[in-house]
N, C-alpha and C. Protein backbone atom coordinates (compact mmCIF):
# COMPACT_ATOMS: atom_id res chain seq x y z
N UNK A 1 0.84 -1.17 0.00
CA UNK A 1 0.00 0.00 0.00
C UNK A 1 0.89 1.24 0.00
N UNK A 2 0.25 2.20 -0.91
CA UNK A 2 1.25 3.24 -1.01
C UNK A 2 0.87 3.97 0.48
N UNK A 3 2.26 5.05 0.99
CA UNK A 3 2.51 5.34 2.07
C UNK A 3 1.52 6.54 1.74
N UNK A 4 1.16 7.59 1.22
CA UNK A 4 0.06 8.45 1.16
C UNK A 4 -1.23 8.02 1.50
N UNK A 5 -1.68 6.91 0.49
CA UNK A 5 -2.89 6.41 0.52
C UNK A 5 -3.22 6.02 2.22
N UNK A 6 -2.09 5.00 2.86
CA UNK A 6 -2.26 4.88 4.61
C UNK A 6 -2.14 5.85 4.92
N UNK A 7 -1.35 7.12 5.01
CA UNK A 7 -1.95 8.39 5.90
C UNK A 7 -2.39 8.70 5.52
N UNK A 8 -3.80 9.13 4.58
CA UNK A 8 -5.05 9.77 4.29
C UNK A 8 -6.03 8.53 5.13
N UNK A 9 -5.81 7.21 4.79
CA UNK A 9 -7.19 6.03 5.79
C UNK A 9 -6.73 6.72 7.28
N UNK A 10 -5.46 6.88 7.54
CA UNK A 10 -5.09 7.14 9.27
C UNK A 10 -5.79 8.01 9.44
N UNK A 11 -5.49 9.21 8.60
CA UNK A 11 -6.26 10.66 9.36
C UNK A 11 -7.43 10.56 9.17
N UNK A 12 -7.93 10.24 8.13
CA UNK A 12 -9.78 10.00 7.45
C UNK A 12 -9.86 9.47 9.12
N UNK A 13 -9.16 8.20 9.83
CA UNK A 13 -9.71 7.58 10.66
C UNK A 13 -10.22 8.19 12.03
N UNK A 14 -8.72 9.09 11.83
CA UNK A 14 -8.71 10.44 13.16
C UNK A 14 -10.27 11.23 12.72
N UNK A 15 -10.25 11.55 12.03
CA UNK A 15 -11.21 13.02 12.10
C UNK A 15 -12.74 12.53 12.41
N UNK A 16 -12.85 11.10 11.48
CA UNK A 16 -14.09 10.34 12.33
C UNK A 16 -14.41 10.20 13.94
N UNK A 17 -13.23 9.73 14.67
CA UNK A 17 -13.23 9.41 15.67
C UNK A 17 -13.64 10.88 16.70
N UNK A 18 -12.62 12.29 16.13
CA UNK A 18 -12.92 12.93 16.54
C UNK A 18 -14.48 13.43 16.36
N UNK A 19 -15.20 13.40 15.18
CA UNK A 19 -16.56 14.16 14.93
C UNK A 19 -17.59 13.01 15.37
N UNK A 20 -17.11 11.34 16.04
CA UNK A 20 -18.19 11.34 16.38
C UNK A 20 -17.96 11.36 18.11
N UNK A 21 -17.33 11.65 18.72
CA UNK A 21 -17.30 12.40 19.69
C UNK A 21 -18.23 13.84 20.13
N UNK A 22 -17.80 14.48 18.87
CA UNK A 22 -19.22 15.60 19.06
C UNK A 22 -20.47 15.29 18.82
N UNK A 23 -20.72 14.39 18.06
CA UNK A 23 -22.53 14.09 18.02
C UNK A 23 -22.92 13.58 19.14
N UNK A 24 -23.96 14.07 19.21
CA UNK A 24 -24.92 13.74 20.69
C UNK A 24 -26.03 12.12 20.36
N UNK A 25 -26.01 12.03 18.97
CA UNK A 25 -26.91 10.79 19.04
C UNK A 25 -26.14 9.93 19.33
N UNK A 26 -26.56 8.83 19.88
CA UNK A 26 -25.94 7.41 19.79
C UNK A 26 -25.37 6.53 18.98
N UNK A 27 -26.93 6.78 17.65
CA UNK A 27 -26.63 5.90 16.40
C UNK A 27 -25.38 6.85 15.49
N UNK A 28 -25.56 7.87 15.58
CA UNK A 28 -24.74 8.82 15.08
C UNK A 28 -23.00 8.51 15.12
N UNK A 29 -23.09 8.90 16.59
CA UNK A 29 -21.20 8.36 17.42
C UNK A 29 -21.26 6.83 16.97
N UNK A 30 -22.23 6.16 16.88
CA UNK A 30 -22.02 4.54 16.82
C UNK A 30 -21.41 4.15 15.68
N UNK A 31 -22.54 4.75 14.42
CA UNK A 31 -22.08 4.90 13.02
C UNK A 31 -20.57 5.19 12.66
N UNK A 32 -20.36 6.58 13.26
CA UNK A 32 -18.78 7.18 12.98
C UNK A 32 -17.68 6.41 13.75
N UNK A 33 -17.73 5.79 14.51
CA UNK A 33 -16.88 5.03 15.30
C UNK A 33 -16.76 3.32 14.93
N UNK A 34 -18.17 2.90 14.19
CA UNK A 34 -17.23 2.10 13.06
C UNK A 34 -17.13 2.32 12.10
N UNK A 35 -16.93 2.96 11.34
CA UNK A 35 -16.54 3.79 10.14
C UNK A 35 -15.01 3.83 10.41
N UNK A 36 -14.51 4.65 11.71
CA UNK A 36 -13.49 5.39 11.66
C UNK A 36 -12.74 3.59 12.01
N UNK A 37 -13.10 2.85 12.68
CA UNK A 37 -12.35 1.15 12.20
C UNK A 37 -12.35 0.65 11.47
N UNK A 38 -12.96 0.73 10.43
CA UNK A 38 -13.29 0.04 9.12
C UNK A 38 -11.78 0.90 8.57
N UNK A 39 -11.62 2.04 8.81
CA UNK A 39 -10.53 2.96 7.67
C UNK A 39 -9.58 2.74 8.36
N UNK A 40 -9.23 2.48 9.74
CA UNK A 40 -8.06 2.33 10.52
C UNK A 40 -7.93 1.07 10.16
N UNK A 41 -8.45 0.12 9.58
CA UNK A 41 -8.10 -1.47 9.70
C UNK A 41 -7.00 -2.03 8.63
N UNK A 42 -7.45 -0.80 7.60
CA UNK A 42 -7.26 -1.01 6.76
C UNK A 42 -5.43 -0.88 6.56
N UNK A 43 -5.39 0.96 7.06
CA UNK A 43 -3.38 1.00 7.02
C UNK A 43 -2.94 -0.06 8.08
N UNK A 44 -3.99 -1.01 9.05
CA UNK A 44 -3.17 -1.25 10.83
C UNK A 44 -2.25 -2.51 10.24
N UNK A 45 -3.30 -2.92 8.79
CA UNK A 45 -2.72 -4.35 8.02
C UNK A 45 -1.92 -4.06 7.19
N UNK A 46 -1.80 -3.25 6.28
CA UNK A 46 -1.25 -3.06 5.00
C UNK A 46 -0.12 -1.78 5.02
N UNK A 47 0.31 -1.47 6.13
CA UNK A 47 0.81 -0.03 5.92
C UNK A 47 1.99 -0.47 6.39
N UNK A 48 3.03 0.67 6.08
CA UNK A 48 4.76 0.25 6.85
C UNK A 48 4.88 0.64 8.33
N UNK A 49 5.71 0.40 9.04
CA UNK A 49 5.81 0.18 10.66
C UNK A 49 5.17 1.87 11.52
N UNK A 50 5.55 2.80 11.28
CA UNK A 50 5.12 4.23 11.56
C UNK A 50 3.41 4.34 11.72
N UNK A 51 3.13 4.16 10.30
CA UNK A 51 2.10 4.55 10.25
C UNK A 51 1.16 3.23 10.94
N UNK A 52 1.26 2.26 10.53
CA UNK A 52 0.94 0.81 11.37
C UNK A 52 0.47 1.08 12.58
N UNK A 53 1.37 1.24 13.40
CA UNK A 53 1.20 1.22 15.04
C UNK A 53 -0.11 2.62 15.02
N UNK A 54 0.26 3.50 14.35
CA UNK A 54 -0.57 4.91 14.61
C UNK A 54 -2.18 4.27 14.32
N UNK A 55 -2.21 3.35 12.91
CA UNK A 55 -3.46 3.05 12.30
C UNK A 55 -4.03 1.89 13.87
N UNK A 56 -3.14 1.23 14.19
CA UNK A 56 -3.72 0.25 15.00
C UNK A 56 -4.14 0.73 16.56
N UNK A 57 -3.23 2.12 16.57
CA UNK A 57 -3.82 2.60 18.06
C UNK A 57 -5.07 2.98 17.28
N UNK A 58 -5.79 3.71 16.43
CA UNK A 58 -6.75 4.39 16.16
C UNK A 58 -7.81 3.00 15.91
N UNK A 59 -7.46 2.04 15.29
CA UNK A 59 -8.21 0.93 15.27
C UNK A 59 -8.72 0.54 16.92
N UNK A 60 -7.95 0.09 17.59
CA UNK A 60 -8.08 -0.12 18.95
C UNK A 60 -9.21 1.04 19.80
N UNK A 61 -8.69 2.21 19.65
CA UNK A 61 -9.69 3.20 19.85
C UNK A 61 -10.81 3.27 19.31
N UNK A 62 -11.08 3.36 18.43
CA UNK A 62 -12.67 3.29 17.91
C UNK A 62 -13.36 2.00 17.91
N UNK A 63 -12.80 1.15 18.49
CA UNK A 63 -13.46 -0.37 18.73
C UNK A 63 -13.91 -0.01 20.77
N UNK A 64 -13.38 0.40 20.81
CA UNK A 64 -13.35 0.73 22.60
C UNK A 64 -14.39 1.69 22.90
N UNK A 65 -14.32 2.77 21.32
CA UNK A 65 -15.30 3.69 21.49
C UNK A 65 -16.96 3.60 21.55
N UNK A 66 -16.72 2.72 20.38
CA UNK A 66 -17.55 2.16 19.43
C UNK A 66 -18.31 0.69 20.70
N UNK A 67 -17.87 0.05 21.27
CA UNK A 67 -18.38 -0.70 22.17
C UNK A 67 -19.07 0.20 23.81
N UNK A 68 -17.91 1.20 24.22
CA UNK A 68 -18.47 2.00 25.19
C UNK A 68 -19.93 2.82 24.50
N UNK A 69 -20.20 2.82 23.34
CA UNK A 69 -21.83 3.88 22.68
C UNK A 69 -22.62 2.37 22.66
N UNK A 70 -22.24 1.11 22.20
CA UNK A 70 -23.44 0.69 21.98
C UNK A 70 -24.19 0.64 22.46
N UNK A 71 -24.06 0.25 24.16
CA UNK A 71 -25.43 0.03 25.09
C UNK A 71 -26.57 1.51 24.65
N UNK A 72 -26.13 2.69 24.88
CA UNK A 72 -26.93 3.65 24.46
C UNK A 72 -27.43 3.66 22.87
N UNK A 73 -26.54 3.13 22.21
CA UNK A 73 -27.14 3.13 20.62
C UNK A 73 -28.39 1.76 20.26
N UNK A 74 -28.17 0.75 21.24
CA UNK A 74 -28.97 0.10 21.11
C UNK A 74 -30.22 0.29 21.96
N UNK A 75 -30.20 1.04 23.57
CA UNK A 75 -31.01 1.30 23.78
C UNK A 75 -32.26 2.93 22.97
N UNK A 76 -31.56 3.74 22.53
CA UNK A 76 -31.96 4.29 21.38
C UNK A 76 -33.07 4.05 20.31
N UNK A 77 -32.64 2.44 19.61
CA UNK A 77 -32.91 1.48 18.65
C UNK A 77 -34.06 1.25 19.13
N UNK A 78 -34.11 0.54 20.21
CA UNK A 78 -35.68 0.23 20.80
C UNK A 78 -36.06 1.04 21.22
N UNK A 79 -35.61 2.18 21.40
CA UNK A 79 -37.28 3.52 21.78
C UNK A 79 -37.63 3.99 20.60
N UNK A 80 -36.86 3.61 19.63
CA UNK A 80 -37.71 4.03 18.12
C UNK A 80 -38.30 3.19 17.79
N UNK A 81 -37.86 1.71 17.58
CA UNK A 81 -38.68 0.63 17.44
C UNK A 81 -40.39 0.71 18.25
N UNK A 82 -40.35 0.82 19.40
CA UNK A 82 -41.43 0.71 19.76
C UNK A 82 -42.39 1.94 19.10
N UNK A 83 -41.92 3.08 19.52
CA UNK A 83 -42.13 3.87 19.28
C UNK A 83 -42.65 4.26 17.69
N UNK A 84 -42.22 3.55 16.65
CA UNK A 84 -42.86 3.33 15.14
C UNK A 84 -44.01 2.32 15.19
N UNK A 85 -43.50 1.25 16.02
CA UNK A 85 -44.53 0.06 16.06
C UNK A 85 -46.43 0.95 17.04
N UNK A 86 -45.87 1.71 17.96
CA UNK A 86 -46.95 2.71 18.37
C UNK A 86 -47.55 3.50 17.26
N UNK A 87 -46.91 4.36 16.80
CA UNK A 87 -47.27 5.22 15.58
C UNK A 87 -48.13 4.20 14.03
N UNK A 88 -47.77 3.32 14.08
CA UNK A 88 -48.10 2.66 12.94
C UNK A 88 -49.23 1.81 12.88
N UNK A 89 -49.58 1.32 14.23
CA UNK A 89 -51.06 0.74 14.71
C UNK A 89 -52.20 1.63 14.70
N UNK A 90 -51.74 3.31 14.65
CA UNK A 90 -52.84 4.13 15.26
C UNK A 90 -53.67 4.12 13.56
């Protein structure tokens, strides 16, 4: 993998991690936080030693992140669920 192409997935990975930090939804931060592992996974395998370790801390991080949102992203999930299944009977 060319060495550009892994630092654009690294940082792409950073700036996810950082913006879903600022969203307040659940599904939102949930979304961006595997996103931002899906793009870190990618240099943590294929990239040379520098950027590697950087891609795999950011991998590691947004899996940590991304597990600390789910309970709220899934509880989220079911107050809409019900909440459509209400709306849709009336």
């Amino acid at each position: 993998m060319k060495k550009e192409s892994a630092n654009a997935l690294a940082w792409f990975a950073a700036i996810l991690l950082f913006v879903g930090l600022l969203i307040m939804s659940p599904s939102g931060a949930f979304a961006l936080f595997v996103l931002a592992a899906l793009f870190a996974a990618v240099p943590a395998i294929f990239s040379q030693k520098k950027t590697r370790i950087v891609a795999a801390v950011l991998l590691l991080v947004s899996i940590l992140f991304a597990v600390s949102k789910y309970p709220e992203f899934r509880s989220e999930q079911d107050r809409f669920r019900s909440r459509a299944k209400n709306t849709s009977t009336k």
